[in-house]
C-alpha atoms as a PDB file:
ATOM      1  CA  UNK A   1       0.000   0.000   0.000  1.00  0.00           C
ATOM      2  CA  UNK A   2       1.824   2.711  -1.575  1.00  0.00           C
ATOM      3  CA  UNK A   3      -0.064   5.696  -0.136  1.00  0.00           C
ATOM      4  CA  UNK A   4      -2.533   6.085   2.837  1.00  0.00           C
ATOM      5  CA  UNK A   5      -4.107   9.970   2.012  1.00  0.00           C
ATOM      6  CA  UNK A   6      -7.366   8.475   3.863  1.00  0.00           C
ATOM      7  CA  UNK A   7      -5.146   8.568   7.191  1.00  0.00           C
ATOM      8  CA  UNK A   8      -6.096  12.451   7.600  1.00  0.00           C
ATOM      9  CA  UNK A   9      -2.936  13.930   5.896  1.00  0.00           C
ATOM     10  CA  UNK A  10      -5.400  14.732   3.068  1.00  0.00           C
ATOM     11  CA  UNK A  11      -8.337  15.852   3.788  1.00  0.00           C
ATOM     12  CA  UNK A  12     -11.375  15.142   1.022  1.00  0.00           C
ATOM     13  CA  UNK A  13     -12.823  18.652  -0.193  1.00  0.00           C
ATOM     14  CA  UNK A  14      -9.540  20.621  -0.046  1.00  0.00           C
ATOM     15  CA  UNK A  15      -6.808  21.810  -2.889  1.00  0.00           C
ATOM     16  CA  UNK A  16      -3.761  20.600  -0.873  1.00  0.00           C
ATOM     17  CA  UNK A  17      -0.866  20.974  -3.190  1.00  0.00           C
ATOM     18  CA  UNK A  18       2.435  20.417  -2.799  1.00  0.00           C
ATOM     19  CA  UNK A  19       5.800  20.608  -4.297  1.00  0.00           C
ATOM     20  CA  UNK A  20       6.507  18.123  -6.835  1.00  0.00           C
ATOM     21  CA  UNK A  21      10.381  16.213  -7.371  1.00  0.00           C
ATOM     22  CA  UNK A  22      10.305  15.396 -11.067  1.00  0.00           C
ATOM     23  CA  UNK A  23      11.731  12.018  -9.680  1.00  0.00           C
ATOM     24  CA  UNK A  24       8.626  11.669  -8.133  1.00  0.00           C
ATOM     25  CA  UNK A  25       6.251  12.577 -10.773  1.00  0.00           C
ATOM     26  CA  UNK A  26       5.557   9.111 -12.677  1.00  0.00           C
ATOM     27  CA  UNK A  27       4.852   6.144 -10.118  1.00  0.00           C
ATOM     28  CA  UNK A  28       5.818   2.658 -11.578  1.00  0.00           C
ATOM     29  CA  UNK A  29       5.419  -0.588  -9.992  1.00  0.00           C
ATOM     30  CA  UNK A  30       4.663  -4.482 -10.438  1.00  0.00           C
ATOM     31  CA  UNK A  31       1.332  -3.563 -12.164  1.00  0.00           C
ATOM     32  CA  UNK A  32       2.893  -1.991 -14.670  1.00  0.00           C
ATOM     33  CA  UNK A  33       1.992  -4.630 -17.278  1.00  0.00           C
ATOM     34  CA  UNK A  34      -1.898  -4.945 -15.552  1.00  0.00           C
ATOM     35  CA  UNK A  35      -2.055  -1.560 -15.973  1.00  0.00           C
ATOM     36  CA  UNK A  36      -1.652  -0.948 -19.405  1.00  0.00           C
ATOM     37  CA  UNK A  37      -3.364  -4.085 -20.221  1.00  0.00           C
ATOM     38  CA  UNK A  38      -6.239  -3.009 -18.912  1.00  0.00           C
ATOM     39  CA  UNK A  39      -5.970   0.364 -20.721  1.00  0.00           C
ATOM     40  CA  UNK A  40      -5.507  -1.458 -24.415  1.00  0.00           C
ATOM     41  CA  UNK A  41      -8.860  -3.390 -23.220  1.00  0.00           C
ATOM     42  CA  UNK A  42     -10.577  -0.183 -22.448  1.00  0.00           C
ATOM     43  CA  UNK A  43      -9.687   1.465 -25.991  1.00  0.00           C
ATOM     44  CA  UNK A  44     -10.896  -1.797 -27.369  1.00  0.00           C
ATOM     45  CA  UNK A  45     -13.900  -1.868 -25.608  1.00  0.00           C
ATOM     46  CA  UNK A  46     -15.095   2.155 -25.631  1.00  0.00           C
ATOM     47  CA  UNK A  47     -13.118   3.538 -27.375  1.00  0.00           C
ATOM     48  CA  UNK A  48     -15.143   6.683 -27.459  1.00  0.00           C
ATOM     49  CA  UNK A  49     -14.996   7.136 -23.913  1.00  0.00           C
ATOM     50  CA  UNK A  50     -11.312   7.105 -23.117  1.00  0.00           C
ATOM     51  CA  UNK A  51      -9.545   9.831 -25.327  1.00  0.00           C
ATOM     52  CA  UNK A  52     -11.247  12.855 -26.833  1.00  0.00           C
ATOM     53  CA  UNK A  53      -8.632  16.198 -27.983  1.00  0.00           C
ATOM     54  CA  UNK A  54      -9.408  19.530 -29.380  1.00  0.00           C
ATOM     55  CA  UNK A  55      -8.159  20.795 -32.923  1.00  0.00           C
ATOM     56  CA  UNK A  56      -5.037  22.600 -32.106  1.00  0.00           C
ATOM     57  CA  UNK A  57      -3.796  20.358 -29.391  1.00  0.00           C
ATOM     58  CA  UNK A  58      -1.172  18.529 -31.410  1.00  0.00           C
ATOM     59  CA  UNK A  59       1.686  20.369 -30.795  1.00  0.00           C
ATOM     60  CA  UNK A  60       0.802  20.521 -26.749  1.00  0.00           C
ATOM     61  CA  UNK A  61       0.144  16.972 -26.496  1.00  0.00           C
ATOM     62  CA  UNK A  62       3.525  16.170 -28.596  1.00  0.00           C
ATOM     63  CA  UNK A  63       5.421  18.637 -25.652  1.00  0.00           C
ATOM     64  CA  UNK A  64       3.430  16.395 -22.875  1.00  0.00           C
ATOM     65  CA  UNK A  65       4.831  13.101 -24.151  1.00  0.00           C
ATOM     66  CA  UNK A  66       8.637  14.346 -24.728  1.00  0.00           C
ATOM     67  CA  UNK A  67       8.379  15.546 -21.161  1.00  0.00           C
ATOM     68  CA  UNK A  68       6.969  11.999 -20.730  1.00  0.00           C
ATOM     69  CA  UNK A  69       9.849  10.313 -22.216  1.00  0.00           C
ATOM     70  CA  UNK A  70      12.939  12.204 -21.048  1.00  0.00           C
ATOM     71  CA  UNK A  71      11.347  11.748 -17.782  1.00  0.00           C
ATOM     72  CA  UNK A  72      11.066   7.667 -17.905  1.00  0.00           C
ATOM     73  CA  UNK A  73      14.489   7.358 -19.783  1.00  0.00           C
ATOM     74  CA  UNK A  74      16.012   9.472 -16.457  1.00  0.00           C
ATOM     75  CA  UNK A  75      14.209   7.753 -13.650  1.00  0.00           C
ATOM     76  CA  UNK A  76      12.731   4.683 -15.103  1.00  0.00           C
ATOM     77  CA  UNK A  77      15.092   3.103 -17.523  1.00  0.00           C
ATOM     78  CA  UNK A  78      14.715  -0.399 -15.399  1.00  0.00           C
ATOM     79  CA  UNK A  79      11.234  -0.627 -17.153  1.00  0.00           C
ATOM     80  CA  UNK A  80      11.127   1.517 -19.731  1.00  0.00           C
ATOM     81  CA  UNK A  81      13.882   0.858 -22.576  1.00  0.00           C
ATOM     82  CA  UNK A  82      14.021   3.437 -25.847  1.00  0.00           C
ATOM     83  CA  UNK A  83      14.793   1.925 -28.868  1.00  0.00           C
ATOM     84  CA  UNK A  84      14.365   3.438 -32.785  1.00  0.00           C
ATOM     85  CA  UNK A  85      11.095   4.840 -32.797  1.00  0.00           C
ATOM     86  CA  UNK A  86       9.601   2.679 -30.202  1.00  0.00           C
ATOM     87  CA  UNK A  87       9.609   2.274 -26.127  1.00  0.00           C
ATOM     88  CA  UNK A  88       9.280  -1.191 -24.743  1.00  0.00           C
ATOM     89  CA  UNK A  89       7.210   0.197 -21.441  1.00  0.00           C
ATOM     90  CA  UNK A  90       7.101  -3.785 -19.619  1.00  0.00           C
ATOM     91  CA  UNK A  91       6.138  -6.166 -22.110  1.00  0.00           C
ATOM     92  CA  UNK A  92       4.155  -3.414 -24.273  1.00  0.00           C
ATOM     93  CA  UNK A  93       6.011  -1.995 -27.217  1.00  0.00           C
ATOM     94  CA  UNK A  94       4.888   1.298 -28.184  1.00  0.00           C
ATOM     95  CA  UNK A  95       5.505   2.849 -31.668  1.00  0.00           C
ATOM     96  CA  UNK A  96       6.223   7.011 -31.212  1.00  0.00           C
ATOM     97  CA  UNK A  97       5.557   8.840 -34.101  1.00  0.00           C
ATOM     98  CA  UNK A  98       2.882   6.419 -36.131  1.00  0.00           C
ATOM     99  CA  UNK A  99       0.193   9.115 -36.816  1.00  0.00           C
ATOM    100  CA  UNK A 100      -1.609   8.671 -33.618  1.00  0.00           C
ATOM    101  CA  UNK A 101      -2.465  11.835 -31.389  1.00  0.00           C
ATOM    102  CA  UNK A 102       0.828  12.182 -29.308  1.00  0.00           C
ATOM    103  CA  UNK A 103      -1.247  11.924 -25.743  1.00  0.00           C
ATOM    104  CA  UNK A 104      -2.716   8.705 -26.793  1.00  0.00           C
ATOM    105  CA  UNK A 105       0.786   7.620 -27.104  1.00  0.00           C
ATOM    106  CA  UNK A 106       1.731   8.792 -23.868  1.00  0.00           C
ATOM    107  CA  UNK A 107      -1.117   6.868 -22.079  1.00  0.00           C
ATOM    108  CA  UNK A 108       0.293   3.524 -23.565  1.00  0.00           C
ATOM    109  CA  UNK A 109       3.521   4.258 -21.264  1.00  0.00           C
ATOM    110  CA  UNK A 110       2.615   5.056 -18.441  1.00  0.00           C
ATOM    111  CA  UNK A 111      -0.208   3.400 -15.485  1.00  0.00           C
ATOM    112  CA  UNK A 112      -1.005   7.169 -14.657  1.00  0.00           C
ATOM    113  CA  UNK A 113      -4.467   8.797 -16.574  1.00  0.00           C
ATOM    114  CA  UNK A 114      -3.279  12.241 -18.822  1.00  0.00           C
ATOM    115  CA  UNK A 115      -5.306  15.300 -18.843  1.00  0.00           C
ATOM    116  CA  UNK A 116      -4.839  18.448 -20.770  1.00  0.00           C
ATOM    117  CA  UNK A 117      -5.449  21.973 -19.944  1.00  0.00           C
ATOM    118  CA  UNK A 118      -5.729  24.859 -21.939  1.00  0.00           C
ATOM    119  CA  UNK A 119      -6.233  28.595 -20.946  1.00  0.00           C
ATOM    120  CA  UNK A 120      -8.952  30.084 -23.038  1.00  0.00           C
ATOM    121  CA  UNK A 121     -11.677  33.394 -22.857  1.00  0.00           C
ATOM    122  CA  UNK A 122     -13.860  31.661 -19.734  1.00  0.00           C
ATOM    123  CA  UNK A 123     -10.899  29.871 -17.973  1.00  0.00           C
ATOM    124  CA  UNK A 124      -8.916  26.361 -18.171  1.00  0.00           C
ATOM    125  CA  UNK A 125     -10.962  23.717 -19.841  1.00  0.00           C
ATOM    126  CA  UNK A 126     -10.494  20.258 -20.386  1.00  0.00           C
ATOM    127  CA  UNK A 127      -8.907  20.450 -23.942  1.00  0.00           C
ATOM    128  CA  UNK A 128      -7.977  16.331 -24.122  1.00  0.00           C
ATOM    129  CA  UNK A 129      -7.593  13.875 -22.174  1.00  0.00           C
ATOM    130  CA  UNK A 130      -6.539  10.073 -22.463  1.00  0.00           C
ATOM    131  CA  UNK A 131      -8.445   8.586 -19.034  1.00  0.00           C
ATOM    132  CA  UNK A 132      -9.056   4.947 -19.035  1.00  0.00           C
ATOM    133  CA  UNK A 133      -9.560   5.342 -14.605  1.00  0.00           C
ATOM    134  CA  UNK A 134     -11.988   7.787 -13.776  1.00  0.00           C
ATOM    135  CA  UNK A 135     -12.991   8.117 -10.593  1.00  0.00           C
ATOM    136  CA  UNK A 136     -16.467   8.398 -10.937  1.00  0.00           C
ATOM    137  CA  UNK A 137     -16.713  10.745 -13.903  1.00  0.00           C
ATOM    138  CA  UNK A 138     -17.331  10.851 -17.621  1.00  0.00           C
ATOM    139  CA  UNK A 139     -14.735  12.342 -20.230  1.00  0.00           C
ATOM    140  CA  UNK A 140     -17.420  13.085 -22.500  1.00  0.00           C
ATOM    141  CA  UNK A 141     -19.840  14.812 -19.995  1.00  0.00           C
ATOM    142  CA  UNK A 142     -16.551  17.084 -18.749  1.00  0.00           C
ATOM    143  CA  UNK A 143     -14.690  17.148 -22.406  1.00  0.00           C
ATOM    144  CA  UNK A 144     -14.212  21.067 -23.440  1.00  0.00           C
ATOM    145  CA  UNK A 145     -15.422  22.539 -20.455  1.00  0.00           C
ATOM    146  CA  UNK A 146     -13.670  24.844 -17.903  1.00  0.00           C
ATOM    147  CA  UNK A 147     -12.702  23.767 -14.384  1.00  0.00           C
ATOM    148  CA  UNK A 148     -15.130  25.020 -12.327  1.00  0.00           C
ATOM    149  CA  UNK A 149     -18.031  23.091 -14.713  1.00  0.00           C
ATOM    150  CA  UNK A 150     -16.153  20.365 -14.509  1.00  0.00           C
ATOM    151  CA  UNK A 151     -15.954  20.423 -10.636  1.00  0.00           C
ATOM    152  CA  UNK A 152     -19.767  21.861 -10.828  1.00  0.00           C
ATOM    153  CA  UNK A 153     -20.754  18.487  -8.458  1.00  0.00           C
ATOM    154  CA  UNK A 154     -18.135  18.735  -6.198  1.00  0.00           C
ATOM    155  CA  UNK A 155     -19.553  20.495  -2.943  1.00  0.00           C
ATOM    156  CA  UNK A 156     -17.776  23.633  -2.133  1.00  0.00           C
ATOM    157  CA  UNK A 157     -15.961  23.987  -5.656  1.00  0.00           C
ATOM    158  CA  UNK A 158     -18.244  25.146  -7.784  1.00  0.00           C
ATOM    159  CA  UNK A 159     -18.245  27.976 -10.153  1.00  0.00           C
ATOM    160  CA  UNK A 160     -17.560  31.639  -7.541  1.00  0.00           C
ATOM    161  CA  UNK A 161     -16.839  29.451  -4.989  1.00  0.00           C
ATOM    162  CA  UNK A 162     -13.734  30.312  -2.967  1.00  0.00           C
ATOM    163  CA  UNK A 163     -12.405  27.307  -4.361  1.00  0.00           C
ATOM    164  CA  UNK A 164     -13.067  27.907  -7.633  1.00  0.00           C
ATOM    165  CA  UNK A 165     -11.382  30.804  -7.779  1.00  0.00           C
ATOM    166  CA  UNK A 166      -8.130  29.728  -6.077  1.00  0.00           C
ATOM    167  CA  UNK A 167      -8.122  27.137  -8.372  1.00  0.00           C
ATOM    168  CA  UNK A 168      -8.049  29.553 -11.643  1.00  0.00           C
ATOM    169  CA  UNK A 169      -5.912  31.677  -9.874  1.00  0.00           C
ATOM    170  CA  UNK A 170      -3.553  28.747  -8.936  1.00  0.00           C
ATOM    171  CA  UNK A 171      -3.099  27.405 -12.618  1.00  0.00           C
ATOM    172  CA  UNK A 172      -2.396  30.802 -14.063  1.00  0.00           C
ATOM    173  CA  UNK A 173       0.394  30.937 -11.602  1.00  0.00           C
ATOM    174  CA  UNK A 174       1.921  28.109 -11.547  1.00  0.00           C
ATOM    175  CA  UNK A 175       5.672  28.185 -12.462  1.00  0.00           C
ATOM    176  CA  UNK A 176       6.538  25.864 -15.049  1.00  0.00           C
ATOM    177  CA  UNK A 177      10.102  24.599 -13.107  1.00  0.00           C
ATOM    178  CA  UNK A 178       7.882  24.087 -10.206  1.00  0.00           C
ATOM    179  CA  UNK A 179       5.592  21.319 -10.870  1.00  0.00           C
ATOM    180  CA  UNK A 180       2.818  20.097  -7.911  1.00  0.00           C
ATOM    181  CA  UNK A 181       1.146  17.494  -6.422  1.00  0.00           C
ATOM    182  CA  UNK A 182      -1.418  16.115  -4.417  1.00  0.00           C
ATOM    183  CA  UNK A 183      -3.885  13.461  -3.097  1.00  0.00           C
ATOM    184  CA  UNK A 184      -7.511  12.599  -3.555  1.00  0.00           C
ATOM    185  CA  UNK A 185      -9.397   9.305  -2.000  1.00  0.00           C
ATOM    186  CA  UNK A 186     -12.432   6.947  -2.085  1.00  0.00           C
ATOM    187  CA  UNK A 187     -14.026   4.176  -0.690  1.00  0.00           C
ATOM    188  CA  UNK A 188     -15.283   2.256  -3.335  1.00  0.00           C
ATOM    189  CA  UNK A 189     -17.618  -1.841  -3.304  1.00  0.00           C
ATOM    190  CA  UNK A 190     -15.265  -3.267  -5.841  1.00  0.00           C
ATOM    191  CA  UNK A 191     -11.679  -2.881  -7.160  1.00  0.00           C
ATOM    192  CA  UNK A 192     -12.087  -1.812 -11.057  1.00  0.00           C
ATOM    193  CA  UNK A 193     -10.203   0.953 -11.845  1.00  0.00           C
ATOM    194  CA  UNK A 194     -12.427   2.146 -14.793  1.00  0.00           C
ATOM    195  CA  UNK A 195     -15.681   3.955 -12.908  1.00  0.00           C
ATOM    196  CA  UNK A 196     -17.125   6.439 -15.096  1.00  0.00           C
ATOM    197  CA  UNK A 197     -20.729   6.503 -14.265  1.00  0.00           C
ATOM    198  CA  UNK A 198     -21.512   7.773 -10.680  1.00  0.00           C
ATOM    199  CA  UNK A 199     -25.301   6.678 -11.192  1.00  0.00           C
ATOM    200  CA  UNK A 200     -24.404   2.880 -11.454  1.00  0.00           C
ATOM    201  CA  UNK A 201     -25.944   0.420 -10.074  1.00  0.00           C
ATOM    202  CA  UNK A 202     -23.134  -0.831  -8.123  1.00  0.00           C
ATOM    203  CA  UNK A 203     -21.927   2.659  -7.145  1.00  0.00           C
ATOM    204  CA  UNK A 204     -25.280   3.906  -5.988  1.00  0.00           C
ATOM    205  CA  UNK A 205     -25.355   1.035  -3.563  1.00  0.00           C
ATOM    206  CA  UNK A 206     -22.122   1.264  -1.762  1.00  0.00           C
ATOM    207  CA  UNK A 207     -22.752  -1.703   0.457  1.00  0.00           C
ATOM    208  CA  UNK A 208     -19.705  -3.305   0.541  1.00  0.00           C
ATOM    209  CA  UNK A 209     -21.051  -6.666   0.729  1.00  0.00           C
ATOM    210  CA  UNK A 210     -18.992  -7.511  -2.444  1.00  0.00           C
ATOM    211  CA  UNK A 211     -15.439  -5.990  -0.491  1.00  0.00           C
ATOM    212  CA  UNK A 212     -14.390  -2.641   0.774  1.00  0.00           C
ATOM    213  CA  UNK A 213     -11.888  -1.106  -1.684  1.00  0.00           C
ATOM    214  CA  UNK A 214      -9.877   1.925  -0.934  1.00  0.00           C
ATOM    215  CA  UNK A 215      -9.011   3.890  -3.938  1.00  0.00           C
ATOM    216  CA  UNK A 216      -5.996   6.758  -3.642  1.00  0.00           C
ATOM    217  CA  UNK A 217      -5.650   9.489  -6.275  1.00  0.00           C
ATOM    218  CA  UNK A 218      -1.695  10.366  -6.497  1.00  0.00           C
ATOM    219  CA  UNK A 219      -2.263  13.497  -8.919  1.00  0.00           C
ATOM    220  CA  UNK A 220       0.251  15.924 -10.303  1.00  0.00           C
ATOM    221  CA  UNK A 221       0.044  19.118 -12.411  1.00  0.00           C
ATOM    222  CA  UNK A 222       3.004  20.291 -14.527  1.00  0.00           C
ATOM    223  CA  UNK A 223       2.623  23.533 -16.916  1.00  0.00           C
ATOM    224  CA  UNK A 224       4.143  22.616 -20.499  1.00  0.00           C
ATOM    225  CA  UNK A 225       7.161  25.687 -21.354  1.00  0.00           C
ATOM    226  CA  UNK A 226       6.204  25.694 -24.946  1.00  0.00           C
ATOM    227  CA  UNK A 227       2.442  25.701 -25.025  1.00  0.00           C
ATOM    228  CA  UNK A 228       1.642  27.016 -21.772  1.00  0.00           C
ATOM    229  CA  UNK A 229      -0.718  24.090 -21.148  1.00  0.00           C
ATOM    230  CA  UNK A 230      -1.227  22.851 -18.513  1.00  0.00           C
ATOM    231  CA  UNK A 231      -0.482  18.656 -17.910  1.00  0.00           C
ATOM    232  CA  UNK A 232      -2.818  16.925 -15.244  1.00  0.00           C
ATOM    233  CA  UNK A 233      -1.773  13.415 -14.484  1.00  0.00           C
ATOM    234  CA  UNK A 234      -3.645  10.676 -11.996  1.00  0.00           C
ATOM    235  CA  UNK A 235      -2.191   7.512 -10.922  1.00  0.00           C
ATOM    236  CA  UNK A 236      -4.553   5.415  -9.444  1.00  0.00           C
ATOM    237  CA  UNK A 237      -3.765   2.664  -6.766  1.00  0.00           C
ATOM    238  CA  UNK A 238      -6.341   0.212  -5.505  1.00  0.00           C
ATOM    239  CA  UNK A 239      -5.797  -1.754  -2.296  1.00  0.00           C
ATOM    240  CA  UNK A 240      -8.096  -4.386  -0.199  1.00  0.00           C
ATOM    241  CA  UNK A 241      -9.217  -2.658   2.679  1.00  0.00           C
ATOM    242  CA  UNK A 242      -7.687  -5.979   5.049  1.00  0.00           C
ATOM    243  CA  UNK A 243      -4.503  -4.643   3.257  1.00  0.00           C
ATOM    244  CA  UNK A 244      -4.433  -2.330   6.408  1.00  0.00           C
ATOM    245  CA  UNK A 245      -4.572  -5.325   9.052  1.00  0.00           C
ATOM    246  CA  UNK A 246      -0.817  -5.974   8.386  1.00  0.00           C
ATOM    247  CA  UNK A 247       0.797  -2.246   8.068  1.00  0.00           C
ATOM    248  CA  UNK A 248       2.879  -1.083  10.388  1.00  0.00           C
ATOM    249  CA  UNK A 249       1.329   1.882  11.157  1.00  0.00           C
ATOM    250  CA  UNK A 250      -2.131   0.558  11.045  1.00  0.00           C
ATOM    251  CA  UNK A 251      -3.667   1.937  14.197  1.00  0.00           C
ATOM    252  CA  UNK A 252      -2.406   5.675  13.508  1.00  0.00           C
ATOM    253  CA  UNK A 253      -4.234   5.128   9.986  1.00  0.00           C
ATOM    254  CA  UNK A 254      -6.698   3.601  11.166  1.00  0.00           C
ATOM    255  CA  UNK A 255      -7.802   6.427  13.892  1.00  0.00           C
ATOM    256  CA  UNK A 256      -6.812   9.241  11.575  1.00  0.00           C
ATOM    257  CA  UNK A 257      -9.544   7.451   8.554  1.00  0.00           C
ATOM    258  CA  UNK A 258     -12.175   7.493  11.324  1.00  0.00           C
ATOM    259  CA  UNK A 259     -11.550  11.450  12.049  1.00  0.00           C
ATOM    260  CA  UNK A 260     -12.094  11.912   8.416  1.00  0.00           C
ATOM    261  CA  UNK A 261     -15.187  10.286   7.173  1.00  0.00           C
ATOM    262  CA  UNK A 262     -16.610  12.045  10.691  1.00  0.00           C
ATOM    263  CA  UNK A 263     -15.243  15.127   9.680  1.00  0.00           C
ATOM    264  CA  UNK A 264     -17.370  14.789   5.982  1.00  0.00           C
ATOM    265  CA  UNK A 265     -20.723  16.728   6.182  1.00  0.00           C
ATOM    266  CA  UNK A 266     -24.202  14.988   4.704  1.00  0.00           C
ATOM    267  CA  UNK A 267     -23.503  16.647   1.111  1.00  0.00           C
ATOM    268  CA  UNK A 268     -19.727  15.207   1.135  1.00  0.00           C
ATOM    269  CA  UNK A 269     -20.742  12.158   2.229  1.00  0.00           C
ATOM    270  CA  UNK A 270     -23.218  11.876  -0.812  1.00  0.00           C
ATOM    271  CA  UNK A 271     -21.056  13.047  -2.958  1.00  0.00           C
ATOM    272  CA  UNK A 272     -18.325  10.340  -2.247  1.00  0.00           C
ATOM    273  CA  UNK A 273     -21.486   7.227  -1.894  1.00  0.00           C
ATOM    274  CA  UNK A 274     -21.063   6.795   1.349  1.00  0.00           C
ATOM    275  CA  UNK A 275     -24.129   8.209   2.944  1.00  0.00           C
ATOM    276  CA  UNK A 276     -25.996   4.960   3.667  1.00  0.00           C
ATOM    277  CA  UNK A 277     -23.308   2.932   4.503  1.00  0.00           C
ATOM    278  CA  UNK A 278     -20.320   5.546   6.478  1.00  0.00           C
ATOM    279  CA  UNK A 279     -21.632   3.978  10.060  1.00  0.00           C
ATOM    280  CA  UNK A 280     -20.896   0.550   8.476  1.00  0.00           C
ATOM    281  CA  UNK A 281     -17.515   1.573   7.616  1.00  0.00           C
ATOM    282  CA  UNK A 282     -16.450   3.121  10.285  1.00  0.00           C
ATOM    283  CA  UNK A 283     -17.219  -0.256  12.077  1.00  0.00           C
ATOM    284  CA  UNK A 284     -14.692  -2.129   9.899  1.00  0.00           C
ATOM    285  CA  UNK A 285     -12.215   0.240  10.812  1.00  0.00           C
ATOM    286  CA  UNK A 286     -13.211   0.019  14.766  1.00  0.00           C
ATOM    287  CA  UNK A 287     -12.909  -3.913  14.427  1.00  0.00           C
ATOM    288  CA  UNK A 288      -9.532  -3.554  12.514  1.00  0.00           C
ATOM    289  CA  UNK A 289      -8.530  -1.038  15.828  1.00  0.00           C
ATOM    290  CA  UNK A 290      -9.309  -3.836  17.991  1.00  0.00           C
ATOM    291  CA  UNK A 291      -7.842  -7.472  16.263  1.00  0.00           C
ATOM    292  CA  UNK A 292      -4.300  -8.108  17.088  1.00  0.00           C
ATOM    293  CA  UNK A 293      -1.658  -5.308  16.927  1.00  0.00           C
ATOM    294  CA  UNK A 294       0.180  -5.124  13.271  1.00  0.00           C
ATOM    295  CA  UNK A 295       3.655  -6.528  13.372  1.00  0.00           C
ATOM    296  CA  UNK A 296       6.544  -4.265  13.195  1.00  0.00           C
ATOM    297  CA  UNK A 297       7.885  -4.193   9.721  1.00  0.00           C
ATOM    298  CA  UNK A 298       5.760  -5.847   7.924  1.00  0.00           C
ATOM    299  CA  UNK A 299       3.918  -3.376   5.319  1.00  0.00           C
ATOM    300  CA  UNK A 300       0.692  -4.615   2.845  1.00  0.00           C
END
């Protein structure tokens, strides 16, 4: 379990950036090859609901995946290997330069989702976007639209909202040597990493009689020197929630994810699907409080 943001070191609802370490920015593990499996299914299977780009993105997306590349060939040469016109990313080789858009490239190297920004006359919209893991969300409701629309559901950030406005005011700002980063969580019934219709059956019901699932959100945002673009990247990571019995600091995580669903209001809790069932959960973590004490050094 990479990351814990549920443990109350990232509080739902808030901006919470951080400085980013380029060495940091792309997360790569064992799943690697799952990963991108799973994305090359996705195309397959809708492919009109995992990329979408505006005319006049070309050139910005190209920018996103040379950043892309000189990044992995730095910090992640152990699993990504650069040959003559192609990467080997795992077992997946990956042709550059075959007349595809440039971000749909990019997606086929990496586990983490791509998102493009653009400034325009009404604010940053959503200008393309390869996203095989949504979190609950449809590219092709959110596709072309500016931030705050696309955050329109998301209580306390919609548009004139504080929030909203930090948020504009943040991206014009941000300096493009100083990329940033933060963390956004979930407690989801199943552990599928493509979720892009909050009305779903299984969604709606949240009863976690199938599993409890926690679901992290390591997300970064990186302004592109040429275009001025802005480059918004997720990397989701999925874990059992009995992958907490065994960490070592399981009881400090454990109190510090009770404080925060107790902290969440009734329109957060909706929001998130956990309105009917955040009593239940916060049992689970109770009876996790109480079994035997974690041994020291052992991690899930």
């Amino acid at each position: 379990m990479k990351h814990t943001p549920f443990d109350g070191s990232h509080p739902l609802f808030r901006i919470g950036l951080a400085p980013l370490d380029l060495a940091e920015w792309l997360e790569v593990d064992d799943r690697l090859d799952a990963y991108l499996d799973e994305k090359a299914r996705l195309r397959e299977v809708y492919p009109g609901k995992v990329f979408a780009a505006e005319a006049g993105t070309e050139a910005a997306q190209a920018e996103a995946l040379s950043l892309l590349l000189d990044n992995l060939r730095i910090h992640h040469g152990g699993t990504h290997l650069t040959g003559e016109g192609e990467v080997r990313a795992g077992s997946h080789v990956v042709l550059l330069g075959d007349g595809e858009p440039p971000l749909l490239t990019a997606s086929k190297l990496v586990q983490e989702d791509l998102v493009l920004m653009r400034k325009g006359a009404d604010g940053w919209r959503l200008a393309a976007a390869a996203l095989c893991f949504p979190s609950s969300w449809s590219l092709m409701e959110k596709f072309g639209k500016v931030i705050a629309e696309v955050h329109a559901p998301v209580p306390g950030f919609e548009a004139g909202t504080r929030n909203a406005l930090l948020i504009e005011r943040i991206f014009d700002q941000l300096p493009v040597e100083q990329p940033v980063r933060r963390m956004n969580w979930s407690v989801y019934s199943d552990n599928e990493l493509f979720h892009d219709d909050k009305e779903a059956e299984h969604l709606r019901k949240r009863d976690f009689d199938a599993g409890i699932f926690l679901r992290a959100e390591y997300q970064t945002l990186r302004k592109l020197p040429q275009s001025g673009d802005i480059l918004f990247t997720v990397r989701i990571h999925v874990d059992p929630f009995e992958a907490l019995k065994d960490h070592p600091e399981r009881d400090r995580i454990c109190k510090g994810f009770i404080a925060s669903l107790e902290r969440l209001d009734d329109e957060q809790l909706s929001y998130k699907g956990l309105t009917q069932s955040v009593d239940r959960l916060i049992g689970e973590i109770r009876q996790l409080l109480d079994s035997t004490p974690a041994v020291e050094g052992f991690g899930a």
